[in-house]
N, C-alpha and C. Protein backbone atom coordinates (compact mmCIF):
# COMPACT_ATOMS: atom_id res chain seq x y z
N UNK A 1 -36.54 -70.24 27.00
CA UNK A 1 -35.22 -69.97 26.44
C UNK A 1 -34.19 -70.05 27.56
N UNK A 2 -32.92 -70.74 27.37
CA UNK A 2 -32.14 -71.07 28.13
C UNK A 2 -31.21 -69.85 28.31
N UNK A 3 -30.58 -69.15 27.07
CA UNK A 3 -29.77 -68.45 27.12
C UNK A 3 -30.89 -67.13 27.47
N UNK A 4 -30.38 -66.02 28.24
CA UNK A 4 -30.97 -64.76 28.63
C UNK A 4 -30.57 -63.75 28.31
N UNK A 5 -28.95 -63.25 28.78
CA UNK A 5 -27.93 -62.88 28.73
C UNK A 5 -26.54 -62.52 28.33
N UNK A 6 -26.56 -62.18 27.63
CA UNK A 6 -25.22 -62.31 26.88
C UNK A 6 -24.32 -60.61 27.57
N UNK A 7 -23.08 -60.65 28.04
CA UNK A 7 -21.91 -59.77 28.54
C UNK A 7 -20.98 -59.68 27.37
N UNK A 8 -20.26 -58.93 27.96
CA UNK A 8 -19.08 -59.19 26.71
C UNK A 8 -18.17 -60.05 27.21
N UNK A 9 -18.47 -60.89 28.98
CA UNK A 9 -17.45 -61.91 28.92
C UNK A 9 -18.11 -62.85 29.20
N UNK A 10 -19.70 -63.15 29.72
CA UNK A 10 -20.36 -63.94 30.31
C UNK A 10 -21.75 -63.93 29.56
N UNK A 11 -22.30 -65.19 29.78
CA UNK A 11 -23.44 -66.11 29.14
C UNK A 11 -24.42 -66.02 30.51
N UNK A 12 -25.26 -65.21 31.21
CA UNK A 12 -25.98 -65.45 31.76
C UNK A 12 -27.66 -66.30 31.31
N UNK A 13 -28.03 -67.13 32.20
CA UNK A 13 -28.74 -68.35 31.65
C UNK A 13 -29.64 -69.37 32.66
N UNK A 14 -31.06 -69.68 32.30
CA UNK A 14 -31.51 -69.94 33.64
C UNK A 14 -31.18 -71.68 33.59
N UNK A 15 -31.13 -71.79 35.19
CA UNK A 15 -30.52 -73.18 35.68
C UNK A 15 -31.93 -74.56 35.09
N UNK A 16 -30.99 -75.47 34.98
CA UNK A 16 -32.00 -76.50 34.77
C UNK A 16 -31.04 -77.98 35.48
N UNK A 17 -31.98 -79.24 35.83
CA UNK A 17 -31.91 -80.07 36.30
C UNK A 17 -30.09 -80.91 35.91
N UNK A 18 -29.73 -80.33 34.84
CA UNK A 18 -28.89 -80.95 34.42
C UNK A 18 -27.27 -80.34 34.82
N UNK A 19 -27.59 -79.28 35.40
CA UNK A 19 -26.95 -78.23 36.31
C UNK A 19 -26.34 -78.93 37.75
N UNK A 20 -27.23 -79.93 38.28
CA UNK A 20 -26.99 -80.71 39.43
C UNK A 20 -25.46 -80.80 39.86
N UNK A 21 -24.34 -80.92 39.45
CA UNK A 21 -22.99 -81.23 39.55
C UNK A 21 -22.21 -79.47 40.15
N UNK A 22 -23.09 -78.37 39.03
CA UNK A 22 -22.82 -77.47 39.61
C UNK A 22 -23.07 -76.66 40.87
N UNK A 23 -24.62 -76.97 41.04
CA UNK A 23 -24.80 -76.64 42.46
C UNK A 23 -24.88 -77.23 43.48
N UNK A 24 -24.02 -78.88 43.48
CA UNK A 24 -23.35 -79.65 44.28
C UNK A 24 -22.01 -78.86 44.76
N UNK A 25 -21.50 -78.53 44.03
CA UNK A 25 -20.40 -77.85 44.23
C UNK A 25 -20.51 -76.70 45.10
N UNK A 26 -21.85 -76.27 44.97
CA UNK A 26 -22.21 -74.31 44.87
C UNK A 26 -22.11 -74.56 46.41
N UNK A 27 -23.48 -75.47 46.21
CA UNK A 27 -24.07 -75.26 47.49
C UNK A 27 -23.49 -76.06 48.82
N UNK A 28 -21.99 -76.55 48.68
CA UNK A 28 -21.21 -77.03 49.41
C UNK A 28 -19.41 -76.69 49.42
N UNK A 29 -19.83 -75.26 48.84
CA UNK A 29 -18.90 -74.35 48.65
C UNK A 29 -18.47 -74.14 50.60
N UNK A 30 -17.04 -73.74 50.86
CA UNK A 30 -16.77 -72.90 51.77
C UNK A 30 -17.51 -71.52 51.82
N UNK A 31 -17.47 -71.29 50.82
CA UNK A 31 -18.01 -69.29 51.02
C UNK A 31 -19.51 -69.40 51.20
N UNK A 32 -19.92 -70.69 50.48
CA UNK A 32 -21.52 -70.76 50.70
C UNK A 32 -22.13 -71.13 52.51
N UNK A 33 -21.39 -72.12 52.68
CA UNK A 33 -21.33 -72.66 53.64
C UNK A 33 -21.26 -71.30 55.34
N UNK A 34 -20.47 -70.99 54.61
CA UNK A 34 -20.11 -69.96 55.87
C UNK A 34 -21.18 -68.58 55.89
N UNK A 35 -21.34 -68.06 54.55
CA UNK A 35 -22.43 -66.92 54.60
C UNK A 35 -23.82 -67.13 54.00
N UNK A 36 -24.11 -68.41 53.27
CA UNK A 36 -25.36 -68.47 52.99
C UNK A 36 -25.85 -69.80 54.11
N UNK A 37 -25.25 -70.73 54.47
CA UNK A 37 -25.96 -71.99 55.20
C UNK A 37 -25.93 -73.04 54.65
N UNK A 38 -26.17 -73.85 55.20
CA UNK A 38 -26.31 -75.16 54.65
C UNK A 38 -27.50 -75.63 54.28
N UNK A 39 -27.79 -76.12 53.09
CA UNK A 39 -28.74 -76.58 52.46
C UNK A 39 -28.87 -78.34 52.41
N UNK A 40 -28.29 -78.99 53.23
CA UNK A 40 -28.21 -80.36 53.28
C UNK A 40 -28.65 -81.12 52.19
N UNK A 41 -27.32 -80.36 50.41
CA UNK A 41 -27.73 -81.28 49.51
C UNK A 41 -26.08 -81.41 49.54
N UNK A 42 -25.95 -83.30 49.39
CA UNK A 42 -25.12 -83.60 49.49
C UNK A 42 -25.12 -84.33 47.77
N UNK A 43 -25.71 -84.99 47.28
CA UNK A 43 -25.64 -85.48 46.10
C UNK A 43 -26.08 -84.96 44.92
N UNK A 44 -26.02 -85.10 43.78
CA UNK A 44 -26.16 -84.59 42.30
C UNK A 44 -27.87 -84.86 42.41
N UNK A 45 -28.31 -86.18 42.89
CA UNK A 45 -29.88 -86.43 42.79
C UNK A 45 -30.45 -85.28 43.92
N UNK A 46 -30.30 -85.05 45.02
CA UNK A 46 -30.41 -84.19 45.86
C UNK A 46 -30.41 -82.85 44.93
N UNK A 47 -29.24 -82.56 44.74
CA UNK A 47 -29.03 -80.95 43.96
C UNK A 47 -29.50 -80.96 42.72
N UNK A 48 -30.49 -81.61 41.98
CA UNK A 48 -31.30 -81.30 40.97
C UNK A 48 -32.67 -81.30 41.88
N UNK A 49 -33.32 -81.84 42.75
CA UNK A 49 -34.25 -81.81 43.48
C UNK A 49 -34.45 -80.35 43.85
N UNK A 50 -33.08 -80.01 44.34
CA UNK A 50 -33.17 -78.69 45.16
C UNK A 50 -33.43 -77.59 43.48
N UNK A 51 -32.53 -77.92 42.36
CA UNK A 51 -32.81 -77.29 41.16
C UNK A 51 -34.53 -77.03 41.15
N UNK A 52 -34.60 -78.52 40.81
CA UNK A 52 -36.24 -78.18 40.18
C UNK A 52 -37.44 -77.82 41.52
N UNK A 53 -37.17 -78.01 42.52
CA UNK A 53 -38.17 -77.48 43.89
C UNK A 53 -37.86 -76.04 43.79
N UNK A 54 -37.01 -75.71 43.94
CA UNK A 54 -36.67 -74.34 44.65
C UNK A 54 -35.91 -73.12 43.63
N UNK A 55 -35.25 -73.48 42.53
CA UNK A 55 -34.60 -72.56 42.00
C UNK A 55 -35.50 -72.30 40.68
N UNK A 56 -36.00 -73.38 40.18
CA UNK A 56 -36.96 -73.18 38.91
C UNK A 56 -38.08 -72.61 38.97
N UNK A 57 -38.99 -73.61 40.04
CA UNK A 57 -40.28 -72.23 40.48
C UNK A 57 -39.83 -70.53 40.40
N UNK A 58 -38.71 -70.46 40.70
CA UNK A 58 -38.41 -68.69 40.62
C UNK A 58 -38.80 -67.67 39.68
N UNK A 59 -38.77 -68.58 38.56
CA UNK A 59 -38.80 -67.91 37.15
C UNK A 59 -40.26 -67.58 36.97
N UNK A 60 -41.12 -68.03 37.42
CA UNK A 60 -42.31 -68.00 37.14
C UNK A 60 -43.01 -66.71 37.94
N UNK A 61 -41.98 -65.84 38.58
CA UNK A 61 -42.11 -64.51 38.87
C UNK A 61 -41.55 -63.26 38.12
N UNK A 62 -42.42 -62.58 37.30
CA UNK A 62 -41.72 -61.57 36.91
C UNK A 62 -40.10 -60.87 37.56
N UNK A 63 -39.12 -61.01 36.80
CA UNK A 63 -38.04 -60.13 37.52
C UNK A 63 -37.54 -60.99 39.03
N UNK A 64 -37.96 -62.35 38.81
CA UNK A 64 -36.85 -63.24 39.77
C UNK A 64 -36.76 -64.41 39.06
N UNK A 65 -35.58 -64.71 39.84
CA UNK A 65 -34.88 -65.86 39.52
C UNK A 65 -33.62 -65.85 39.53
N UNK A 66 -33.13 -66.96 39.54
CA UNK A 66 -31.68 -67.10 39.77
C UNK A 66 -30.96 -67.91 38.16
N UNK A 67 -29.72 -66.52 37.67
CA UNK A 67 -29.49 -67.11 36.54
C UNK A 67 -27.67 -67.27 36.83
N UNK A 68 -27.99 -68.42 35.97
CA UNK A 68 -26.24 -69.02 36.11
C UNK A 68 -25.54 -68.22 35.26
N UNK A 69 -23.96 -68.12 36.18
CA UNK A 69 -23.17 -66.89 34.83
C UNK A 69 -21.98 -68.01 34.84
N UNK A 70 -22.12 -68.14 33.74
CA UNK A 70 -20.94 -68.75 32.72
C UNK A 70 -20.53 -68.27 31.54
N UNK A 71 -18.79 -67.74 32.35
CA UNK A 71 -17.83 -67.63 31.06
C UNK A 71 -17.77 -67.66 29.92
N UNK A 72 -17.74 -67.12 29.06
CA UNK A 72 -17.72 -67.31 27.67
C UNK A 72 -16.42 -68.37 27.13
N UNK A 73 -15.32 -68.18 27.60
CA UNK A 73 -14.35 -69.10 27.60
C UNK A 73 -14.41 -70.09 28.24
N UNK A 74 -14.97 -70.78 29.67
CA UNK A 74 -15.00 -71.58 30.19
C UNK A 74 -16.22 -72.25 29.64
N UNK A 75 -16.54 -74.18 29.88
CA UNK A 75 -17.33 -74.68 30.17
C UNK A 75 -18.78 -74.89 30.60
N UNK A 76 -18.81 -74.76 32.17
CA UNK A 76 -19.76 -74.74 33.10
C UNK A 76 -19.60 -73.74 34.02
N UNK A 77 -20.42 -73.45 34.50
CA UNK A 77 -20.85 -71.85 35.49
C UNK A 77 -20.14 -71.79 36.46
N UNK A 78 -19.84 -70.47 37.11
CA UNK A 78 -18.84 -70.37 38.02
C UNK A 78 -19.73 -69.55 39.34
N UNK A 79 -20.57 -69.23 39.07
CA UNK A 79 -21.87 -68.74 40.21
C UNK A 79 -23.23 -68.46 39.56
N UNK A 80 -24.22 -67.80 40.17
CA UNK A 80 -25.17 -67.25 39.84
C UNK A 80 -25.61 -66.02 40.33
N UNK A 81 -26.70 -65.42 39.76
CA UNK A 81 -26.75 -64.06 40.51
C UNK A 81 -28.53 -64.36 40.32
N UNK A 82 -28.91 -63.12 41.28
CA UNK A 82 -30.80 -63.25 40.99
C UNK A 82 -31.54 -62.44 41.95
N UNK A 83 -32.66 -62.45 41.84
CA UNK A 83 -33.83 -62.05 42.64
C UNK A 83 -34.39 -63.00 43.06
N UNK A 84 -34.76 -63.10 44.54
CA UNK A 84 -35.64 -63.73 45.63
C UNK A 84 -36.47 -63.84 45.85
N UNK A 85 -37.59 -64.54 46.56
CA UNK A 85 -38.52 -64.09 47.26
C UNK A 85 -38.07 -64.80 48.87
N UNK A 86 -37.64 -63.57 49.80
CA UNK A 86 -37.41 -64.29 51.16
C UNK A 86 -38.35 -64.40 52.03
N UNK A 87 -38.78 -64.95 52.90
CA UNK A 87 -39.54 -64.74 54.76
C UNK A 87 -38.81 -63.84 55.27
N UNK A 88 -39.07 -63.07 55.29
CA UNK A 88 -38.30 -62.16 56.39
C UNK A 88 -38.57 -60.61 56.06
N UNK A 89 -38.54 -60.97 54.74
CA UNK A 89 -38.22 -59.51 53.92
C UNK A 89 -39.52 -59.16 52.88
N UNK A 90 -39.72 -57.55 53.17
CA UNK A 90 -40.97 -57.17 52.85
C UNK A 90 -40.95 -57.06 51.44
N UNK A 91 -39.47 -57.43 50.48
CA UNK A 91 -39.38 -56.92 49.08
C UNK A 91 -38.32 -57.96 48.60
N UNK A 92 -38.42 -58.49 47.53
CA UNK A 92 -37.65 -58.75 46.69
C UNK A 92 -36.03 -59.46 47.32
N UNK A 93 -35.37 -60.10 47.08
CA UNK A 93 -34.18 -59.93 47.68
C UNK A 93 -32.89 -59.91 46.67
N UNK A 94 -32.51 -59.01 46.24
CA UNK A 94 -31.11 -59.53 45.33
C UNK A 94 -29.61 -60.42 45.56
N UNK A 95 -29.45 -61.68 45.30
CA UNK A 95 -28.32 -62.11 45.64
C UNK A 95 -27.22 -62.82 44.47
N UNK A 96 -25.97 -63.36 44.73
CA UNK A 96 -25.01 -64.05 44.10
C UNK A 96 -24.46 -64.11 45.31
N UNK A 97 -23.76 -65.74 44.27
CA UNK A 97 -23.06 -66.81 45.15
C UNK A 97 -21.84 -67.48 43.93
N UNK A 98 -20.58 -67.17 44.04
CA UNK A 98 -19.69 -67.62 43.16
C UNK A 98 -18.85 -68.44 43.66
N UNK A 99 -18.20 -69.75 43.12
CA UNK A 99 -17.47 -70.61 43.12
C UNK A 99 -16.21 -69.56 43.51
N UNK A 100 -15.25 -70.63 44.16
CA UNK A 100 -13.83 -70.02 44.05
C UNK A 100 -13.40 -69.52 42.45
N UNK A 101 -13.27 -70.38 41.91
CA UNK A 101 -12.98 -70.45 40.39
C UNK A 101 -13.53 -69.02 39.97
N UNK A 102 -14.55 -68.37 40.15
CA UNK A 102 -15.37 -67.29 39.95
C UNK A 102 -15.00 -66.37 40.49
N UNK A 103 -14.24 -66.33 41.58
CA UNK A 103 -14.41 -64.90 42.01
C UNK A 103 -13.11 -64.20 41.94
N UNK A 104 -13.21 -62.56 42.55
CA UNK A 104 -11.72 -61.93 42.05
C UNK A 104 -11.53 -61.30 40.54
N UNK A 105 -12.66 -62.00 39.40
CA UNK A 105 -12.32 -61.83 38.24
C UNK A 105 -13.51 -60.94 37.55
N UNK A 106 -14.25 -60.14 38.45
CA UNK A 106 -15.05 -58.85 38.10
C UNK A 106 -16.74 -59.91 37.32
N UNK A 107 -16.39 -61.22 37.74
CA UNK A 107 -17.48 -61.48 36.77
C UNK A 107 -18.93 -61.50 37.50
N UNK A 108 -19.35 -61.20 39.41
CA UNK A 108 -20.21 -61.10 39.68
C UNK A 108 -20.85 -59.58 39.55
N UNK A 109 -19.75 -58.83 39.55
CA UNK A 109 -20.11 -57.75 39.00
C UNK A 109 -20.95 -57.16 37.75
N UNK A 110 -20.17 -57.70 36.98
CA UNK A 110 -20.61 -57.81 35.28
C UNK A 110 -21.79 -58.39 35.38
N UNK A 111 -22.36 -59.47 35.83
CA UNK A 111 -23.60 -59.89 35.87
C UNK A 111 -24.49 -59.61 36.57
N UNK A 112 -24.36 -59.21 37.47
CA UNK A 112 -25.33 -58.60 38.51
C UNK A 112 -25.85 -57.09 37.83
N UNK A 113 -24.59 -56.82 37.06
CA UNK A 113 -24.77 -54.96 36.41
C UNK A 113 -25.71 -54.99 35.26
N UNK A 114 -26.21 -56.39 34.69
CA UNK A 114 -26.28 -56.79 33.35
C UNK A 114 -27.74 -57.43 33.85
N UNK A 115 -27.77 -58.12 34.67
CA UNK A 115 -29.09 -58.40 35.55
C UNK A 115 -29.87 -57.47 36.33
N UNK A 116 -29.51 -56.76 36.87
CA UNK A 116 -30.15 -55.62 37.42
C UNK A 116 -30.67 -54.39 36.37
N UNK A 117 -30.16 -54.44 34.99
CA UNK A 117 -30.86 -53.34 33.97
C UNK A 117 -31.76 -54.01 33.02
N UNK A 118 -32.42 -55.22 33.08
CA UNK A 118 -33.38 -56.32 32.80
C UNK A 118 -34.74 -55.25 32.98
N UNK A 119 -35.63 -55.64 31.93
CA UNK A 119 -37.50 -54.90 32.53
C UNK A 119 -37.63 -54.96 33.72
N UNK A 120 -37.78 -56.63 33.82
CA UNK A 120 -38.34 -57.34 34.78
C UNK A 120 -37.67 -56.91 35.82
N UNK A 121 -36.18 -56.98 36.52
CA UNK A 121 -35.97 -56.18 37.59
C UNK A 121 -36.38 -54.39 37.79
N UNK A 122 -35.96 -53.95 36.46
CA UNK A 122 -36.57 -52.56 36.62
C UNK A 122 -37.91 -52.12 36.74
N UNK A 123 -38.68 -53.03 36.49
CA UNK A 123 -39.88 -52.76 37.14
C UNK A 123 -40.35 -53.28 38.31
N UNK A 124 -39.42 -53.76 39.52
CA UNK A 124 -40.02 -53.72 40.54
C UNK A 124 -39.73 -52.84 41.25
N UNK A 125 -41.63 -52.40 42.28
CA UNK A 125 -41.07 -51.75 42.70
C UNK A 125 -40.31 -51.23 43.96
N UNK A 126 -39.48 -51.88 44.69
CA UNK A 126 -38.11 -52.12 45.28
C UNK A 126 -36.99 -53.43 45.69
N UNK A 127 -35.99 -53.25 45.61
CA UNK A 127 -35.97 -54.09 45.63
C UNK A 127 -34.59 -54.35 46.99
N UNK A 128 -34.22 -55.55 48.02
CA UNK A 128 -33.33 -55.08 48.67
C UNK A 128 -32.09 -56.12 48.69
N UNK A 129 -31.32 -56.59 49.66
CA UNK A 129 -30.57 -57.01 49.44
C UNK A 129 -30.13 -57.81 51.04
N UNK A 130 -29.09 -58.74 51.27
CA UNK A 130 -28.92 -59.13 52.98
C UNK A 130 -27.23 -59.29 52.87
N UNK A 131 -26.55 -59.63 54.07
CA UNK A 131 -25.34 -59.59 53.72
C UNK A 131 -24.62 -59.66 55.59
N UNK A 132 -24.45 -60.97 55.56
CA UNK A 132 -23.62 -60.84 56.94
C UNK A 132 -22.72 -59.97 57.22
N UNK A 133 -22.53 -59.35 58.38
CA UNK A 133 -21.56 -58.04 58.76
C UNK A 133 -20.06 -58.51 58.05
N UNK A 134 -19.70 -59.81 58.16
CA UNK A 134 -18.32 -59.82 58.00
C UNK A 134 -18.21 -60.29 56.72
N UNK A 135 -19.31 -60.10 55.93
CA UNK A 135 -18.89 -60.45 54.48
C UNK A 135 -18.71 -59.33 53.80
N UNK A 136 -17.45 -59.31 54.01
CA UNK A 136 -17.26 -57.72 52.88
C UNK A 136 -16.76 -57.68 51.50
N UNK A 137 -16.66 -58.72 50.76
CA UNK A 137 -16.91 -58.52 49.56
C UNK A 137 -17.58 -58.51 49.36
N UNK A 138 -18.77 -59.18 49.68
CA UNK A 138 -20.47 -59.06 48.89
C UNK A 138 -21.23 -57.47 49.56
N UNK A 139 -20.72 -57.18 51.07
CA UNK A 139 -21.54 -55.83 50.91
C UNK A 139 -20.32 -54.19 49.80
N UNK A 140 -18.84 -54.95 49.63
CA UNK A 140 -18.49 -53.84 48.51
C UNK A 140 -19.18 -53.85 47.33
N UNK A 141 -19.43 -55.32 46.84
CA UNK A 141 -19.98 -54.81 45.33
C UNK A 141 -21.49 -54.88 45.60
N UNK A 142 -22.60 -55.24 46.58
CA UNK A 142 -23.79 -54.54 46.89
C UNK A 142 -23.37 -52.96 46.90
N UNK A 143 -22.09 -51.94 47.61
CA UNK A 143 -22.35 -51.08 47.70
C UNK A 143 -21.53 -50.62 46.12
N UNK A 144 -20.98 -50.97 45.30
CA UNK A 144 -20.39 -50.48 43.72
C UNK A 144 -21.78 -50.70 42.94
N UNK A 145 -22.62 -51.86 43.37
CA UNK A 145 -23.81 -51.86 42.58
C UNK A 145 -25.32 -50.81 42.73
N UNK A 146 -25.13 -49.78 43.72
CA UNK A 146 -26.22 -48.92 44.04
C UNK A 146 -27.05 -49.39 45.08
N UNK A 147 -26.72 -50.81 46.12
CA UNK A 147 -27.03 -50.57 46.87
C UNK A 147 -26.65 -49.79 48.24
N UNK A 148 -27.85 -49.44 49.20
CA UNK A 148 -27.37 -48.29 50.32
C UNK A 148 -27.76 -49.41 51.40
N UNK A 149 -26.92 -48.89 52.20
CA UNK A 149 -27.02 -50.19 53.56
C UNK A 149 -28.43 -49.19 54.29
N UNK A 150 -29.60 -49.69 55.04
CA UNK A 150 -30.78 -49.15 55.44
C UNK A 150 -30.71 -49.73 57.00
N UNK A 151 -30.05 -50.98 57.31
CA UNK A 151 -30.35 -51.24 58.90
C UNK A 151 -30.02 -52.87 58.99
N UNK A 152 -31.02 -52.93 59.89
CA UNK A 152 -30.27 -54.89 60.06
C UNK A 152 -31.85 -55.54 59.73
N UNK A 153 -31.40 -56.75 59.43
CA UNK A 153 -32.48 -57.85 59.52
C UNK A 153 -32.35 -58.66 60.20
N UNK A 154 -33.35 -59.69 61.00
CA UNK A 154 -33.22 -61.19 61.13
C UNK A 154 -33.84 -62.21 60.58
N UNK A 155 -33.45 -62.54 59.52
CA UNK A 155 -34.40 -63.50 58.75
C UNK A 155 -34.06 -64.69 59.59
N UNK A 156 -33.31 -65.28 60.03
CA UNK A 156 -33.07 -66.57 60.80
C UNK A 156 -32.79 -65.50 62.55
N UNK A 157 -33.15 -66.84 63.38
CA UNK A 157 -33.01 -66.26 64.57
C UNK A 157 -31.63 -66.08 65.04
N UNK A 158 -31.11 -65.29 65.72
CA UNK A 158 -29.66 -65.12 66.17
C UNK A 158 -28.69 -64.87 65.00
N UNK A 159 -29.00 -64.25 63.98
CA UNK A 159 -28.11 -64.15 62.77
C UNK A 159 -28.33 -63.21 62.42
N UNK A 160 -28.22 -61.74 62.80
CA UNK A 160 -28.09 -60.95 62.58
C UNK A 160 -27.59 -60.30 61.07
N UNK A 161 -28.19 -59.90 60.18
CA UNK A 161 -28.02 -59.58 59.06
C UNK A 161 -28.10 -58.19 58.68
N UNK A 162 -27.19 -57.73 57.53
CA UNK A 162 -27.52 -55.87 57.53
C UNK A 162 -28.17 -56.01 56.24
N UNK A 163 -29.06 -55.48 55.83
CA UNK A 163 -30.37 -54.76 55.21
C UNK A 163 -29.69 -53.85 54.30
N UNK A 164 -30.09 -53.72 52.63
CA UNK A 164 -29.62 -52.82 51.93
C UNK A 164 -30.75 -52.75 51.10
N UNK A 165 -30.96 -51.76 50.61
CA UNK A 165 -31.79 -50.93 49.15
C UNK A 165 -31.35 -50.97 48.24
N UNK A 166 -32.01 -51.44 47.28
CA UNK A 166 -31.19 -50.36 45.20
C UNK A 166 -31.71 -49.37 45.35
N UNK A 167 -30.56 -48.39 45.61
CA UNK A 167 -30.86 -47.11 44.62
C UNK A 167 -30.64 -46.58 43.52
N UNK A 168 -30.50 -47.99 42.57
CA UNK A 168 -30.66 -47.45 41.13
C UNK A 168 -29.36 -47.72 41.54
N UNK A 169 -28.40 -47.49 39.67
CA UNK A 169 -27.43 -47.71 39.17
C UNK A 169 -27.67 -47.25 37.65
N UNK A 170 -26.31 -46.95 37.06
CA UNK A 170 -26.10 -46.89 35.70
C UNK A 170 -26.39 -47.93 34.78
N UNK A 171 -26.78 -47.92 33.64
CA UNK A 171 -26.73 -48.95 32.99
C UNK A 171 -25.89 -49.45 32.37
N UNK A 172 -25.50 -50.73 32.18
CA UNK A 172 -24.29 -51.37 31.30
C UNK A 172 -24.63 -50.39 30.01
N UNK A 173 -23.27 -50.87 29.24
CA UNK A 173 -23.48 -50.82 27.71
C UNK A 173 -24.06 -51.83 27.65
N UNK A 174 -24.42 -51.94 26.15
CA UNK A 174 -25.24 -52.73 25.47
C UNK A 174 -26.89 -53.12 25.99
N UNK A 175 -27.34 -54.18 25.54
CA UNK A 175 -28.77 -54.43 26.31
C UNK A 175 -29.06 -55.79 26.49
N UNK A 176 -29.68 -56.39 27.52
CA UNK A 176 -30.34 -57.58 27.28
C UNK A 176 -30.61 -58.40 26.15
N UNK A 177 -30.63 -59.59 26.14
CA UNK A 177 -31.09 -60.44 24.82
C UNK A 177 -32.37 -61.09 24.87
């Protein structure tokens, strides 16, 4: 099933090959570029490759994966949000990555709040989070979302990263679909 998710403003939904245009965009975003890295996909054939290698296998883990959040009013997706599996890290990793177009407008919030009260995330058991020092929007709403900052990581060498926990959170209204 494609659709997962339903918000009261967003369609969360898992990615498929045909997605390629969007995470051409994603993954050659400025904001991506600067706090997640470069993924050296430059083309639509490339960024369905990277779709079906790397983002689809995900699903096939209880409580990960990476699901696209798209607008109920708009089109096509404006980021994604999800669970990991990293090298580095002894648990789980929770992340989102939003387009310009996406952000500012409470919608990684909403989905991440709406993704994180899922079985499948609530039954693992922990789960954490990464977040370059100078990215401080993503460690405010890691810290509005219940995570607690715990210390640093280095998942890559010389890149110093700070380390966070869920400690739980409230649940949205409504429930999963």
């Amino acid at each position: 099933m494609d659709e997962w998710i339903r918000t009261p403003r967003l369609i969360l939904r898992r990615a498929r090959e045909s997605d390629a245009p969007f995470f051409l965009a994603l993954l050659n975003s400025p904001g991506w570029l600067r706090y997640i890295g470069d993924r050296n996909v430059r083309t639509e054939v490339a960024a369905a490759a990277y779709i079906r290698d790397r983002v689809i296998p995900g699903y096939d883990q209880p409580g990960h994966g990476s699901y696209l959040v798209v607008p109920k009013d708009l089109p096509s997706p404006v980021g994604f949000v999800g669970v990991f599996r990293r090298d580095g890290l002894p648990a789980p990793d929770f992340g989102f990555a939003f387009l310009a177009d996406g952000q500012g407008r409470g919608f990684a919030y909403e989905a991440s709040q709406y993704l994180l009260a899922t079985p499948g995330i609530l039954s693992l058991p922990e789960l954490l989070a990464i977040s370059l020092p100078e990215n401080g929007r993503s460690i405010r709403l890691l810290g509005r979302l219940g995570f607690v900052l715990e210390g640093e990581a280095e998942i890559e060498p010389g890149k110093p990263m700070l380390r966070f926990r869920w400690a739980g959170m409230a649940q949205p209204e409504g429930k999963p679909c």
